[in-house]
C-alpha atoms as a PDB file:
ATOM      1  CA  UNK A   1      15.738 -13.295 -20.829  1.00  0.00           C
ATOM      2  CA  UNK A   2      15.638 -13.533 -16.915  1.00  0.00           C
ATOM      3  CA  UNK A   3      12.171 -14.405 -15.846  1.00  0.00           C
ATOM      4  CA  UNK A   4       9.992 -11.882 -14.736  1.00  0.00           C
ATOM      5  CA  UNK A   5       9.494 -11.395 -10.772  1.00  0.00           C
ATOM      6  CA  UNK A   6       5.657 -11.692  -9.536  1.00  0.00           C
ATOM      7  CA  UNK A   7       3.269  -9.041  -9.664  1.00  0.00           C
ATOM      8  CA  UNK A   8       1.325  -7.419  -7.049  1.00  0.00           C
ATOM      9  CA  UNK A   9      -1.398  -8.450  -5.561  1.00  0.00           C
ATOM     10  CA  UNK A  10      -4.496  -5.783  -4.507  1.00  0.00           C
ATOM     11  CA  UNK A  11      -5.742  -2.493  -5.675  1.00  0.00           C
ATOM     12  CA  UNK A  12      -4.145  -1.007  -8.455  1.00  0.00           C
ATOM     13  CA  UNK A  13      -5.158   2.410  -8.570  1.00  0.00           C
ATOM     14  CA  UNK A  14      -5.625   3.612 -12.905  1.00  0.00           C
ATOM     15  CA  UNK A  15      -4.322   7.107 -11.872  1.00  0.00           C
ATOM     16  CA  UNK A  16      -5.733  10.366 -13.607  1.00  0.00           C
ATOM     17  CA  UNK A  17      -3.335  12.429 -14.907  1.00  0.00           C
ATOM     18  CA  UNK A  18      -3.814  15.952 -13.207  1.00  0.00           C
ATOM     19  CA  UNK A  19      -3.663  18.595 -15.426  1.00  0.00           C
ATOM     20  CA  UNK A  20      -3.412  22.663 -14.942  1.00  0.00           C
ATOM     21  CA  UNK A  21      -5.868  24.815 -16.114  1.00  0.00           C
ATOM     22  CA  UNK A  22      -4.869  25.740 -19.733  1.00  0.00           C
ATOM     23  CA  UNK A  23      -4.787  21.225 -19.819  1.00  0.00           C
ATOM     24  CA  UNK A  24      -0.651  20.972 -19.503  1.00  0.00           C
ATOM     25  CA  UNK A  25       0.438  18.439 -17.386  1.00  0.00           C
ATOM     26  CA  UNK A  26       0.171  18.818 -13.508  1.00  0.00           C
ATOM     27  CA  UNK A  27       3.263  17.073 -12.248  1.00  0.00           C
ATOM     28  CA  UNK A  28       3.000  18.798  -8.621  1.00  0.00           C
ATOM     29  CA  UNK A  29      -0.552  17.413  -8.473  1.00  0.00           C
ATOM     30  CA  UNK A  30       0.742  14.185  -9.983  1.00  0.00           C
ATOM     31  CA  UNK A  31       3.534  13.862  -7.252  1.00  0.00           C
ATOM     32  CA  UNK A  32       0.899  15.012  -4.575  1.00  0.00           C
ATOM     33  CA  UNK A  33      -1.332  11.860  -5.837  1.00  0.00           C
ATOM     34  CA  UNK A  34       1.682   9.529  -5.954  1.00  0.00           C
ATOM     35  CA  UNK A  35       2.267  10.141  -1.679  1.00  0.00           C
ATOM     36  CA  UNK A  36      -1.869  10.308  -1.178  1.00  0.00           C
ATOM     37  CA  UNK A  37      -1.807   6.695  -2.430  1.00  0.00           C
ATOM     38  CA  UNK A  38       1.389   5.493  -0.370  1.00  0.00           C
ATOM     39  CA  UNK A  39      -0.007   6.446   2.839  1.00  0.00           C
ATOM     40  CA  UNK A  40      -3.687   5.060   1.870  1.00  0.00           C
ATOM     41  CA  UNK A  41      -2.091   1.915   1.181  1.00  0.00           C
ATOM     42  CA  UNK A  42      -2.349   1.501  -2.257  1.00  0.00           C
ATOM     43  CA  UNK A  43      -0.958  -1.857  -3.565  1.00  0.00           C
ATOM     44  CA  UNK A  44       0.112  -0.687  -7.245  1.00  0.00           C
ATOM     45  CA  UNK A  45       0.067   2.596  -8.927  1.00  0.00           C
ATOM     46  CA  UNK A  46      -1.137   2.521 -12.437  1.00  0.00           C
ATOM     47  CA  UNK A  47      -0.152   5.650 -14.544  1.00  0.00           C
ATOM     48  CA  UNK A  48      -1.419   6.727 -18.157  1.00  0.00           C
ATOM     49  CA  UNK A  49      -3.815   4.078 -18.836  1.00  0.00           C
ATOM     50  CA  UNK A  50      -7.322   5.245 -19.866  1.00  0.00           C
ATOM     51  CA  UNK A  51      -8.007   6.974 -16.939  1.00  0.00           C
ATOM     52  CA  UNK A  52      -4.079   8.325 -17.382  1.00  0.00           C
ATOM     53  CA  UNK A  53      -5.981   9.893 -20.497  1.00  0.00           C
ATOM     54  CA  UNK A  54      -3.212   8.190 -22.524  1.00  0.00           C
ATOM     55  CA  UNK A  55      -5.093   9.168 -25.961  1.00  0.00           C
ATOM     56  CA  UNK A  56      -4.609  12.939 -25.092  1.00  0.00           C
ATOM     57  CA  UNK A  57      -1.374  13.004 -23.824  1.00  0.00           C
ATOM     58  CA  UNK A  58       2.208  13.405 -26.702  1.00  0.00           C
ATOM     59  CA  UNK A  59       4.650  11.173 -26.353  1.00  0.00           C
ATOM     60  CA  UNK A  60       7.007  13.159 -24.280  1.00  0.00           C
ATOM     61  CA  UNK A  61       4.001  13.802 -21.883  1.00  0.00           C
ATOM     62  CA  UNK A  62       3.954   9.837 -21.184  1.00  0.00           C
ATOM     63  CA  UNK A  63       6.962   8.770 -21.073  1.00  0.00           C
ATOM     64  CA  UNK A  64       7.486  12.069 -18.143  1.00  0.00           C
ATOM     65  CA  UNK A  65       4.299  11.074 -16.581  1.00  0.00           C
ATOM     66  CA  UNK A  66       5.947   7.329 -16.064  1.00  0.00           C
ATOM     67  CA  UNK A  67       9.102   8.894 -15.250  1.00  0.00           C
ATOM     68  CA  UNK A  68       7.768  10.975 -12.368  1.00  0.00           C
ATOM     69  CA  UNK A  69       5.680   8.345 -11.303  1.00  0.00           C
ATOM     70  CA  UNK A  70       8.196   6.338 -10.301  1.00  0.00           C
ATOM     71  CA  UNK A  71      10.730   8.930  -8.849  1.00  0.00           C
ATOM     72  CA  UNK A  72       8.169   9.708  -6.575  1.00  0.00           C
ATOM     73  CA  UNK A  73       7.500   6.192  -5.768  1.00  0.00           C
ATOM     74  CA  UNK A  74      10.593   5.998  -4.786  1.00  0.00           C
ATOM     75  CA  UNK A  75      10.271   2.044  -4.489  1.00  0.00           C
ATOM     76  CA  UNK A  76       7.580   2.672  -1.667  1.00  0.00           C
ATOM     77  CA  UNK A  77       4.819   1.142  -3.753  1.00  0.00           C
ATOM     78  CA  UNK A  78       5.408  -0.301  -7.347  1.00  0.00           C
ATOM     79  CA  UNK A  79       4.438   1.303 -10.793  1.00  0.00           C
ATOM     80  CA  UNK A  80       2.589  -0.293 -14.099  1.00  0.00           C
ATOM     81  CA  UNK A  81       2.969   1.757 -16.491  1.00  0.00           C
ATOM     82  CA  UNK A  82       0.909   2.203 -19.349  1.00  0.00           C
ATOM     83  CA  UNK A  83       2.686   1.455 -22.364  1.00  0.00           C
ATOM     84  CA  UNK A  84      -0.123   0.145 -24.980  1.00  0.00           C
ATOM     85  CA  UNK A  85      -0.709   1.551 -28.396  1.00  0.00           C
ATOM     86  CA  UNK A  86      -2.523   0.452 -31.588  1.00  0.00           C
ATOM     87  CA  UNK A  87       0.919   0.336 -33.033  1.00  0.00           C
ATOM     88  CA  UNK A  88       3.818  -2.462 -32.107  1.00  0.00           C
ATOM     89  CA  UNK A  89       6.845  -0.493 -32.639  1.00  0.00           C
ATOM     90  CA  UNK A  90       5.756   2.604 -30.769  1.00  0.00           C
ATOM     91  CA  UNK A  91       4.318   0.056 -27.678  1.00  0.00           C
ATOM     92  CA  UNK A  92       7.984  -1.213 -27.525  1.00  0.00           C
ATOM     93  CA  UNK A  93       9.204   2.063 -27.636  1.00  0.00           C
ATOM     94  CA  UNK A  94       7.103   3.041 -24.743  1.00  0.00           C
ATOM     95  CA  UNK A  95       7.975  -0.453 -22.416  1.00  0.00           C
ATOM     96  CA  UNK A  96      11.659   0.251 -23.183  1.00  0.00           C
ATOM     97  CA  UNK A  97      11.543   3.609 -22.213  1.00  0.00           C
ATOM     98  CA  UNK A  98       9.302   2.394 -18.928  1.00  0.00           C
ATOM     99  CA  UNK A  99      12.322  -0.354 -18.671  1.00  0.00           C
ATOM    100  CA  UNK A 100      14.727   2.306 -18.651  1.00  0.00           C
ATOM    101  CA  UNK A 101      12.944   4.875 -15.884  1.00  0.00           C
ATOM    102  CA  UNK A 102      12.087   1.672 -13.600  1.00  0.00           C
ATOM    103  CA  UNK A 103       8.414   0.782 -13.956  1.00  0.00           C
ATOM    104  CA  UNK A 104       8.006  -2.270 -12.209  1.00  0.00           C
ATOM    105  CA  UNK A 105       5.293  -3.432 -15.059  1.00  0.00           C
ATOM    106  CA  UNK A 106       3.949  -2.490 -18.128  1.00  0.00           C
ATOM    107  CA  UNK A 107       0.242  -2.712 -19.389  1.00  0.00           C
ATOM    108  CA  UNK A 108      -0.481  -3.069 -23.028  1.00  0.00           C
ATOM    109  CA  UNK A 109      -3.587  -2.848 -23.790  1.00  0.00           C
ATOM    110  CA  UNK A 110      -5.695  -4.417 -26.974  1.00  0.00           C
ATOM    111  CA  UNK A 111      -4.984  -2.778 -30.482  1.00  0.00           C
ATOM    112  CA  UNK A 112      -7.868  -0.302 -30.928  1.00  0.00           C
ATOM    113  CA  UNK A 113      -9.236   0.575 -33.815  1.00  0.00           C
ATOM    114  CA  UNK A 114      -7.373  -0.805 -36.258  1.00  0.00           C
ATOM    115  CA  UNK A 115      -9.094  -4.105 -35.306  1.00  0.00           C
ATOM    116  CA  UNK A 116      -6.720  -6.984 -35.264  1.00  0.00           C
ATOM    117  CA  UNK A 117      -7.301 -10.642 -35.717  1.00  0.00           C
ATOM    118  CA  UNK A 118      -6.585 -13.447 -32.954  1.00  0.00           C
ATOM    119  CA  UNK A 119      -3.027 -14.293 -34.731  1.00  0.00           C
ATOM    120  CA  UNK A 120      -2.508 -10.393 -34.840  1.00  0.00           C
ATOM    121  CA  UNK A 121      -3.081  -9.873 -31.246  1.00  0.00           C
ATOM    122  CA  UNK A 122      -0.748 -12.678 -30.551  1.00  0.00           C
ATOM    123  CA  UNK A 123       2.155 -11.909 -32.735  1.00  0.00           C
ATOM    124  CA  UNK A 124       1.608  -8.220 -31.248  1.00  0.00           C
ATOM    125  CA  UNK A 125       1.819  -8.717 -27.202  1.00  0.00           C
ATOM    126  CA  UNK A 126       5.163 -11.236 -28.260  1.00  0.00           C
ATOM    127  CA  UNK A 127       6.598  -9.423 -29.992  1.00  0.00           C
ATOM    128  CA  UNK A 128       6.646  -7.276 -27.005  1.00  0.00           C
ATOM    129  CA  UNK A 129       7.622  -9.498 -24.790  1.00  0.00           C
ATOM    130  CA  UNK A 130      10.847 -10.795 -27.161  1.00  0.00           C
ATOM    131  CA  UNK A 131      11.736  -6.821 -26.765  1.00  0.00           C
ATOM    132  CA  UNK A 132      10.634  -5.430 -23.146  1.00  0.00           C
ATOM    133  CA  UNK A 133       9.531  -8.930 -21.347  1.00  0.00           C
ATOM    134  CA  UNK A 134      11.873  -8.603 -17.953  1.00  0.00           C
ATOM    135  CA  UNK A 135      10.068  -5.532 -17.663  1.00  0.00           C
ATOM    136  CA  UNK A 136       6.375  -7.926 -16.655  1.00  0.00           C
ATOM    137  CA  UNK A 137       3.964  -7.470 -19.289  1.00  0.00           C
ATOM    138  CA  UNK A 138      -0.068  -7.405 -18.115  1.00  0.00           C
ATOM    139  CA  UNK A 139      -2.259  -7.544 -21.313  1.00  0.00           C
ATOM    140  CA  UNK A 140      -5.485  -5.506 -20.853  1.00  0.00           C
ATOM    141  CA  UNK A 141      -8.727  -6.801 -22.582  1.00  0.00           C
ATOM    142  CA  UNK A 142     -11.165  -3.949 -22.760  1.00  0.00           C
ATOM    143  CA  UNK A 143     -13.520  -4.591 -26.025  1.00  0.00           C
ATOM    144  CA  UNK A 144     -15.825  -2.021 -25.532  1.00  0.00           C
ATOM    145  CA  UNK A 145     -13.402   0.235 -25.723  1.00  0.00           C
ATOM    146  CA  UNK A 146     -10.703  -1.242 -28.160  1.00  0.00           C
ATOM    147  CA  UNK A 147     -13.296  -2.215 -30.596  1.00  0.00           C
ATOM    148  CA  UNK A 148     -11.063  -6.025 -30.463  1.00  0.00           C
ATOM    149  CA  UNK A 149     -11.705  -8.511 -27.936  1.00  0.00           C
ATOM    150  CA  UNK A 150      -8.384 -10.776 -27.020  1.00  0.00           C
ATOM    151  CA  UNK A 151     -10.016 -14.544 -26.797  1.00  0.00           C
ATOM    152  CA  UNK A 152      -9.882 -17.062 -23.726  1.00  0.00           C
ATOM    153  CA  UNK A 153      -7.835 -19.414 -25.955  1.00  0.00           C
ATOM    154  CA  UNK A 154      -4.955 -16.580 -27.147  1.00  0.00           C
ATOM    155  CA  UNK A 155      -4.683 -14.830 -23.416  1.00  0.00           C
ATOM    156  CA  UNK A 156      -3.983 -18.918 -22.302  1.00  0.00           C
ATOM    157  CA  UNK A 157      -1.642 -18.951 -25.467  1.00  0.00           C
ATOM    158  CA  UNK A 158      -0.080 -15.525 -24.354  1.00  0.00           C
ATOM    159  CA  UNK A 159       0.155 -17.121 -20.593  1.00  0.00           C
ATOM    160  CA  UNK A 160       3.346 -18.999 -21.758  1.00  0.00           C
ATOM    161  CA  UNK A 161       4.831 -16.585 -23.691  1.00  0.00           C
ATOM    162  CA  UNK A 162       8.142 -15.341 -21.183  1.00  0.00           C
ATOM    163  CA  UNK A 163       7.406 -11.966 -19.766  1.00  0.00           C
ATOM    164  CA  UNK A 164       3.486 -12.414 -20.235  1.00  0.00           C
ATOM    165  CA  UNK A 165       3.048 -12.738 -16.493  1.00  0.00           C
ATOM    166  CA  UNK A 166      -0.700 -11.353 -16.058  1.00  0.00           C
ATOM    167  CA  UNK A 167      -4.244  -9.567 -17.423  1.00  0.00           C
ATOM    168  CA  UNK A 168      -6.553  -6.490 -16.602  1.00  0.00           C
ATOM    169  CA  UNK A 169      -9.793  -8.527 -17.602  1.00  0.00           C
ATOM    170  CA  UNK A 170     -12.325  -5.306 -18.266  1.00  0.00           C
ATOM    171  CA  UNK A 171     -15.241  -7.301 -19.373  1.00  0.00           C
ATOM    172  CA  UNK A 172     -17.100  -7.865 -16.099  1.00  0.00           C
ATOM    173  CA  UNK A 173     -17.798 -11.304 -17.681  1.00  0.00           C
ATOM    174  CA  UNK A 174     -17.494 -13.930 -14.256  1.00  0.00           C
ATOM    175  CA  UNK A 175     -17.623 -16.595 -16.528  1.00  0.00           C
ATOM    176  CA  UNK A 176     -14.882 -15.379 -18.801  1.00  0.00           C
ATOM    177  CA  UNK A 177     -12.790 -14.421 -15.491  1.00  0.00           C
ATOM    178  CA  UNK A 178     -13.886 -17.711 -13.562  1.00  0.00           C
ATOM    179  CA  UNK A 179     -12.201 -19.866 -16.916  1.00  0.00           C
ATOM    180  CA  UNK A 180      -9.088 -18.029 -16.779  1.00  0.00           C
ATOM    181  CA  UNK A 181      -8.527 -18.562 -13.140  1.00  0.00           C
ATOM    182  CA  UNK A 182      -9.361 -22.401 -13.977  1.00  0.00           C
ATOM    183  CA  UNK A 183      -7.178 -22.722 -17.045  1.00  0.00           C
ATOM    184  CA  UNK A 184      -4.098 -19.679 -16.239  1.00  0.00           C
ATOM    185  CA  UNK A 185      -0.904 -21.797 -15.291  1.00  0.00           C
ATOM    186  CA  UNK A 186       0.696 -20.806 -11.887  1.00  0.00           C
ATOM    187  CA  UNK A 187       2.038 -17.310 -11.381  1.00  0.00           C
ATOM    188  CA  UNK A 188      -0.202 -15.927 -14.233  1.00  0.00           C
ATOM    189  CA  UNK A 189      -2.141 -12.630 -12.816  1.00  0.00           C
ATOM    190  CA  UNK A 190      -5.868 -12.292 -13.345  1.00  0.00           C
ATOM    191  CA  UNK A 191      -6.723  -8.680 -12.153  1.00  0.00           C
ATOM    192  CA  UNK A 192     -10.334  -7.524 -12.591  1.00  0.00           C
ATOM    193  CA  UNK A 193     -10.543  -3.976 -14.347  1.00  0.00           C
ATOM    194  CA  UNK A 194     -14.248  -3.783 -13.718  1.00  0.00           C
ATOM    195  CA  UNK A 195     -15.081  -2.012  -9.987  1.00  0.00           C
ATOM    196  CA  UNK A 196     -18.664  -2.909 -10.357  1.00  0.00           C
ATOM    197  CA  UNK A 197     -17.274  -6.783 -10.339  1.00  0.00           C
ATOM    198  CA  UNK A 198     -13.952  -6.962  -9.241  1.00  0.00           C
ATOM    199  CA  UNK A 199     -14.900  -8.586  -5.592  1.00  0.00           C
ATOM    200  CA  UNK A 200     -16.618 -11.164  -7.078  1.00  0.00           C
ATOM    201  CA  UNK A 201     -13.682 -11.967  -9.298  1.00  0.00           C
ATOM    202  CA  UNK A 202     -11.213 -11.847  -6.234  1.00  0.00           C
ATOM    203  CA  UNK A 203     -13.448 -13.902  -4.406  1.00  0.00           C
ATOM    204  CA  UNK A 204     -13.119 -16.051  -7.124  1.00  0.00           C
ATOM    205  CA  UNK A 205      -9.404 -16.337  -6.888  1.00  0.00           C
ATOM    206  CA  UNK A 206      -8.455 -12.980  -9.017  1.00  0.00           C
ATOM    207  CA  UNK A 207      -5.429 -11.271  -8.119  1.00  0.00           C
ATOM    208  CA  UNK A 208      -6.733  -7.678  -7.323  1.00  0.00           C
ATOM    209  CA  UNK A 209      -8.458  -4.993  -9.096  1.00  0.00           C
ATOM    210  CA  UNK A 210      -6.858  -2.071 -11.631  1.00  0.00           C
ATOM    211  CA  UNK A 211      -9.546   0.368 -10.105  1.00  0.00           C
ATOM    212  CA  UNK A 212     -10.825   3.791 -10.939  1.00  0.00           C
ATOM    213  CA  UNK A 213     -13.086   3.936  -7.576  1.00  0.00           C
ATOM    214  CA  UNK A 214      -9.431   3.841  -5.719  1.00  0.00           C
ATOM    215  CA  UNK A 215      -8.428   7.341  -7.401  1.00  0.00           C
ATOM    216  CA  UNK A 216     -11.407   8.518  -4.341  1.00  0.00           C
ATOM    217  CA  UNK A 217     -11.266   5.855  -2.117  1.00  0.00           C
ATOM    218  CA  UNK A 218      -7.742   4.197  -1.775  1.00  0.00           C
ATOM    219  CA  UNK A 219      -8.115   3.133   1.744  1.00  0.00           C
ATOM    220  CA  UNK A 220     -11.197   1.546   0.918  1.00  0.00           C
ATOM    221  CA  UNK A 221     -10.386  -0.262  -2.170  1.00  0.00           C
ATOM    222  CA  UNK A 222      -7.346  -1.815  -0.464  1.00  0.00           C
ATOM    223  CA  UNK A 223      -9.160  -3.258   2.331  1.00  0.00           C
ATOM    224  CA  UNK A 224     -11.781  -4.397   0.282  1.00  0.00           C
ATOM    225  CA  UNK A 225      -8.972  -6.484  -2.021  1.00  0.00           C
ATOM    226  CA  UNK A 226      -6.970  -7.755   1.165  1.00  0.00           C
ATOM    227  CA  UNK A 227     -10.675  -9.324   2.606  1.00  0.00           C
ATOM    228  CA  UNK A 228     -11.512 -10.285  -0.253  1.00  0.00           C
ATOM    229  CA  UNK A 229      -8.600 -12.442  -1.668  1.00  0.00           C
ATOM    230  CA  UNK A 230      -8.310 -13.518   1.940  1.00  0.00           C
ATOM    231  CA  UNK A 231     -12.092 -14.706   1.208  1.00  0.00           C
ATOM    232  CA  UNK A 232     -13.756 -12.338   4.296  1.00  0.00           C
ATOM    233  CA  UNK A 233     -17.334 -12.314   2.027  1.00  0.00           C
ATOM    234  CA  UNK A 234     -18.471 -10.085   5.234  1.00  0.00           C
ATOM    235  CA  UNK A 235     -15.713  -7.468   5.308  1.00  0.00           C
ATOM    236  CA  UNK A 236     -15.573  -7.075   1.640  1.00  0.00           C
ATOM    237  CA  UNK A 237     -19.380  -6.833   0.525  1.00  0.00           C
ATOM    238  CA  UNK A 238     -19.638  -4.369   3.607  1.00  0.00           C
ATOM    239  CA  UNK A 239     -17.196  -1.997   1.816  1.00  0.00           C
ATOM    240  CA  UNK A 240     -18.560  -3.102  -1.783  1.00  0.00           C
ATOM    241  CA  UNK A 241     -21.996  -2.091  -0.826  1.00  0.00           C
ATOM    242  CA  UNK A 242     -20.761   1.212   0.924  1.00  0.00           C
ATOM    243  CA  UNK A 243     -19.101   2.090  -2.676  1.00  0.00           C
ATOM    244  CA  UNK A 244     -21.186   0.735  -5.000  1.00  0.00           C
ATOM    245  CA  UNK A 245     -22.766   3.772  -5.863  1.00  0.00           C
ATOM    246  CA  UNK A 246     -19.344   5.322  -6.587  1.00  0.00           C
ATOM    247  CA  UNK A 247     -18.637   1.941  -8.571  1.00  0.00           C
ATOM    248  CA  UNK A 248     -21.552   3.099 -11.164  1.00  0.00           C
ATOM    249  CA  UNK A 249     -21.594   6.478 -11.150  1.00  0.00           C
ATOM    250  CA  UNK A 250     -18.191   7.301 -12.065  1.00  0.00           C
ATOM    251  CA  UNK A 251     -19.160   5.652 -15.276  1.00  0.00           C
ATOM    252  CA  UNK A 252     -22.238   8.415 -16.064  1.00  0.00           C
ATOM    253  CA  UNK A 253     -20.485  10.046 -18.346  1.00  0.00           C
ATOM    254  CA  UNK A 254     -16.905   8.594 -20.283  1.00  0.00           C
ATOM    255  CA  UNK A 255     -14.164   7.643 -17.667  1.00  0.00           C
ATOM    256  CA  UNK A 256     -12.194   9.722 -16.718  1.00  0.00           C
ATOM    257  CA  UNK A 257     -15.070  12.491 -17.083  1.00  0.00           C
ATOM    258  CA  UNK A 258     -16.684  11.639 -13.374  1.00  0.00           C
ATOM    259  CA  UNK A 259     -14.032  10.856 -11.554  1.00  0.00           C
ATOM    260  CA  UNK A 260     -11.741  14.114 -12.438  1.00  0.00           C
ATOM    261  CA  UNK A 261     -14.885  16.239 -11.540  1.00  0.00           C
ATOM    262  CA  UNK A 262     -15.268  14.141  -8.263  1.00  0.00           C
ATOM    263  CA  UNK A 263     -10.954  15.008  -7.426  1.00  0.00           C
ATOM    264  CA  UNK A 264     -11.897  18.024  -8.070  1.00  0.00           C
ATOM    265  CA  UNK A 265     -14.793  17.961  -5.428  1.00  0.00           C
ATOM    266  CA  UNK A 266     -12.456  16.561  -2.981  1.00  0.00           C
ATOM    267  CA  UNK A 267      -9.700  19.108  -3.650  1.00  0.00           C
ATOM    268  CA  UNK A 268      -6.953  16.454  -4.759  1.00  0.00           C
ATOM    269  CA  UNK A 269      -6.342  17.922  -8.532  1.00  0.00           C
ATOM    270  CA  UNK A 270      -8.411  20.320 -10.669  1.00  0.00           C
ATOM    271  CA  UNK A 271     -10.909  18.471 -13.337  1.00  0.00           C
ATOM    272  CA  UNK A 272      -9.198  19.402 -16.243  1.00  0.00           C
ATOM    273  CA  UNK A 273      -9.726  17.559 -19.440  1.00  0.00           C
ATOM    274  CA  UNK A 274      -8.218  17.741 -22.624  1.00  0.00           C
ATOM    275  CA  UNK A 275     -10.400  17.863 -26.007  1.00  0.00           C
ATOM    276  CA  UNK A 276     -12.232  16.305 -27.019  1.00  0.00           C
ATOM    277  CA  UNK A 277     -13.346  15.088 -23.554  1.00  0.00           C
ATOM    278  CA  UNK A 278     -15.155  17.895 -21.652  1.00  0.00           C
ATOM    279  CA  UNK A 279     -16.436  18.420 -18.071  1.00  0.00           C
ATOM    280  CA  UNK A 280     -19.011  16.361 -16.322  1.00  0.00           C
ATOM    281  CA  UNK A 281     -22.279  17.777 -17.517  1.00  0.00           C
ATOM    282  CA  UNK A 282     -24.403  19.357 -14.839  1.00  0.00           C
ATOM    283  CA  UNK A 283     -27.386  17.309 -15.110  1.00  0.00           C
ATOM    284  CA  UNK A 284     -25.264  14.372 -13.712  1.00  0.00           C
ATOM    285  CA  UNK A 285     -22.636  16.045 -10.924  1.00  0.00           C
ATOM    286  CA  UNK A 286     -25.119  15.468  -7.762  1.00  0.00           C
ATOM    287  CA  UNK A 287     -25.327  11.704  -8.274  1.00  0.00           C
ATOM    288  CA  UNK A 288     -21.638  11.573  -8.424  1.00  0.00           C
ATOM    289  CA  UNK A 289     -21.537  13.875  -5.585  1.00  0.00           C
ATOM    290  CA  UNK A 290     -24.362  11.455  -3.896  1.00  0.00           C
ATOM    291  CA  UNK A 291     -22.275   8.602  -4.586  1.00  0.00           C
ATOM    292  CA  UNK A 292     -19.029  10.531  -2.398  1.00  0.00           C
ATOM    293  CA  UNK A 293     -21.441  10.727   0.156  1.00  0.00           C
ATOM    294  CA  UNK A 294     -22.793   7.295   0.543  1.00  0.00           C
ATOM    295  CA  UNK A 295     -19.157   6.629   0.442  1.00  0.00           C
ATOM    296  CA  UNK A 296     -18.108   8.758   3.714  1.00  0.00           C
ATOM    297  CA  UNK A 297     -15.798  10.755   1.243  1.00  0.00           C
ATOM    298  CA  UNK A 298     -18.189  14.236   1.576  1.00  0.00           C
ATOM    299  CA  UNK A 299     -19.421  15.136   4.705  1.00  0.00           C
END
């Protein structure tokens, strides 16, 4: 197996997948959000994650919405694809089909639900990597979403696995974060996929940010990651304080819930949802349209 080629560095946008009216797949509006990010100066695009609504979406759905993704990429900006599943065989099936398309990485999330031990989680994300590891494998460690929390001591194990190069670390834990950028060997990617923290991480030493705040504010959330890995505390808090309103209230309601109703606001993509998520509830669209204005997005 050749090694695996570095990952980027920055703001990783976790793209929404825009979807029509009667909740089929926008690929228009997906294409539309593909050149948005290029020209803001996105580092990364991530596509069909959990703001991807990756639960929602059939199989031929995401393997076309990475297969889109990248055509209209076009190599301008690289593309992790989302490729996780509570099931081994079909998250091979999904890297290998990313492989094939030419994802630049692939993001396999924790098991959910079925609940996994340590030695389960291991023998899971290598087994991967023995299959689809020269396509770069970040593990992504969400527990209070994947009801399984992948442990300091089997992410360092994973670390030397070949093809394992990185992690989306979603706990906004700074200790947890701060002992994987002591103990990760060199090369290994430690990306904060917690807005509300990620510039503390990156001050830290983390590696960028897989970001839902930079589906509004690309511009923003790149310049924030490029002062802060470059360790400008001014330049980065500036921007972090501008958006940290955004930062919280796109998490009112279940992600992607807020931030599809905020597109929507901005006239990037309609705020379609698929059951059973549903539209941001009325009681709680002006602080997310509050939080667009403290952010200079609304006028």
């Amino acid at each position: 197996m050749t090694p695996s080629p570095a990952l980027p560095r920055g703001s990783i946008v976790a793209l929404v997948t825009p979807m029509h009216e009667d909740g089929s797949v926008d690929y228009d509006a997906l294409r539309a959000l593909v050149d948005w990010h290029v020209a803001e100066g996105t580092d990364c695009i991530g596509v069909v994650g959990t703001t991807g609504e990756s639960p929602t979406v059939d199989v031929d759905e995401h393997c076309e919405i990475i297969r889109v993704a990248v055509e209209q990429a076009a190599g301008r900006v690289p593309v992790m694809a989302g490729c996780g599943g509570n099931s081994t065989r079909e998250a091979i099936a999904l890297a290998e089909y990313a492989r094939k398309v030419g994802a630049d990485s692939q993001l396999q999330v924790v098991p959910y639900y079925n609940k996994p031990g340590q030695e389960g989680m291991y023998l899971h994300f290598r087994a991967i990597a023995e299959s689809t590891g020269d396509l770069p494998i970040v593990l992504y460690n969400v527990p209070g979403r994947s009801a399984a929390d992948l442990q300091h001591a089997t992410v360092l194990r994973l670390a030397q696995v070949p093809g394992v190069a990185g992690i989306k670390e979603a706990t906004g834990n700074l200790e947890r974060a701060q002992w994987l950028l002591r103990e990760r060997p060199a090369g290994f990617r430690v990306y904060s996929g917690d807005d509300a923290t990620a510039v503390a991480l990156m001050l830290c030493g983390g590696d960028g940010n897989v970001s839902v705040t930079a589906n509004l504010a690309p511009r923003q959330m790149h310049d924030l990651c490029v002062a802060a890995m470059a360790g400008d505390i001014a330049t980065a808090m500036a921007i972090q304080l501008r958006l940290l309103p955004l930062h919280r209230d796109l998490f009112v309601e279940a992600n992607p819930i807020p931030v599809k109703w905020a597109l929507a606001r901005l006239g990037r993509c309609r705020g379609t949802l698929r059951l059973p998520l549903t539209g941001l509830d009325a009681a709680n669209q002006p602080a997310v349209e509050a939080a667009l204005r403290e952010a200079g997005l609304l006028a």
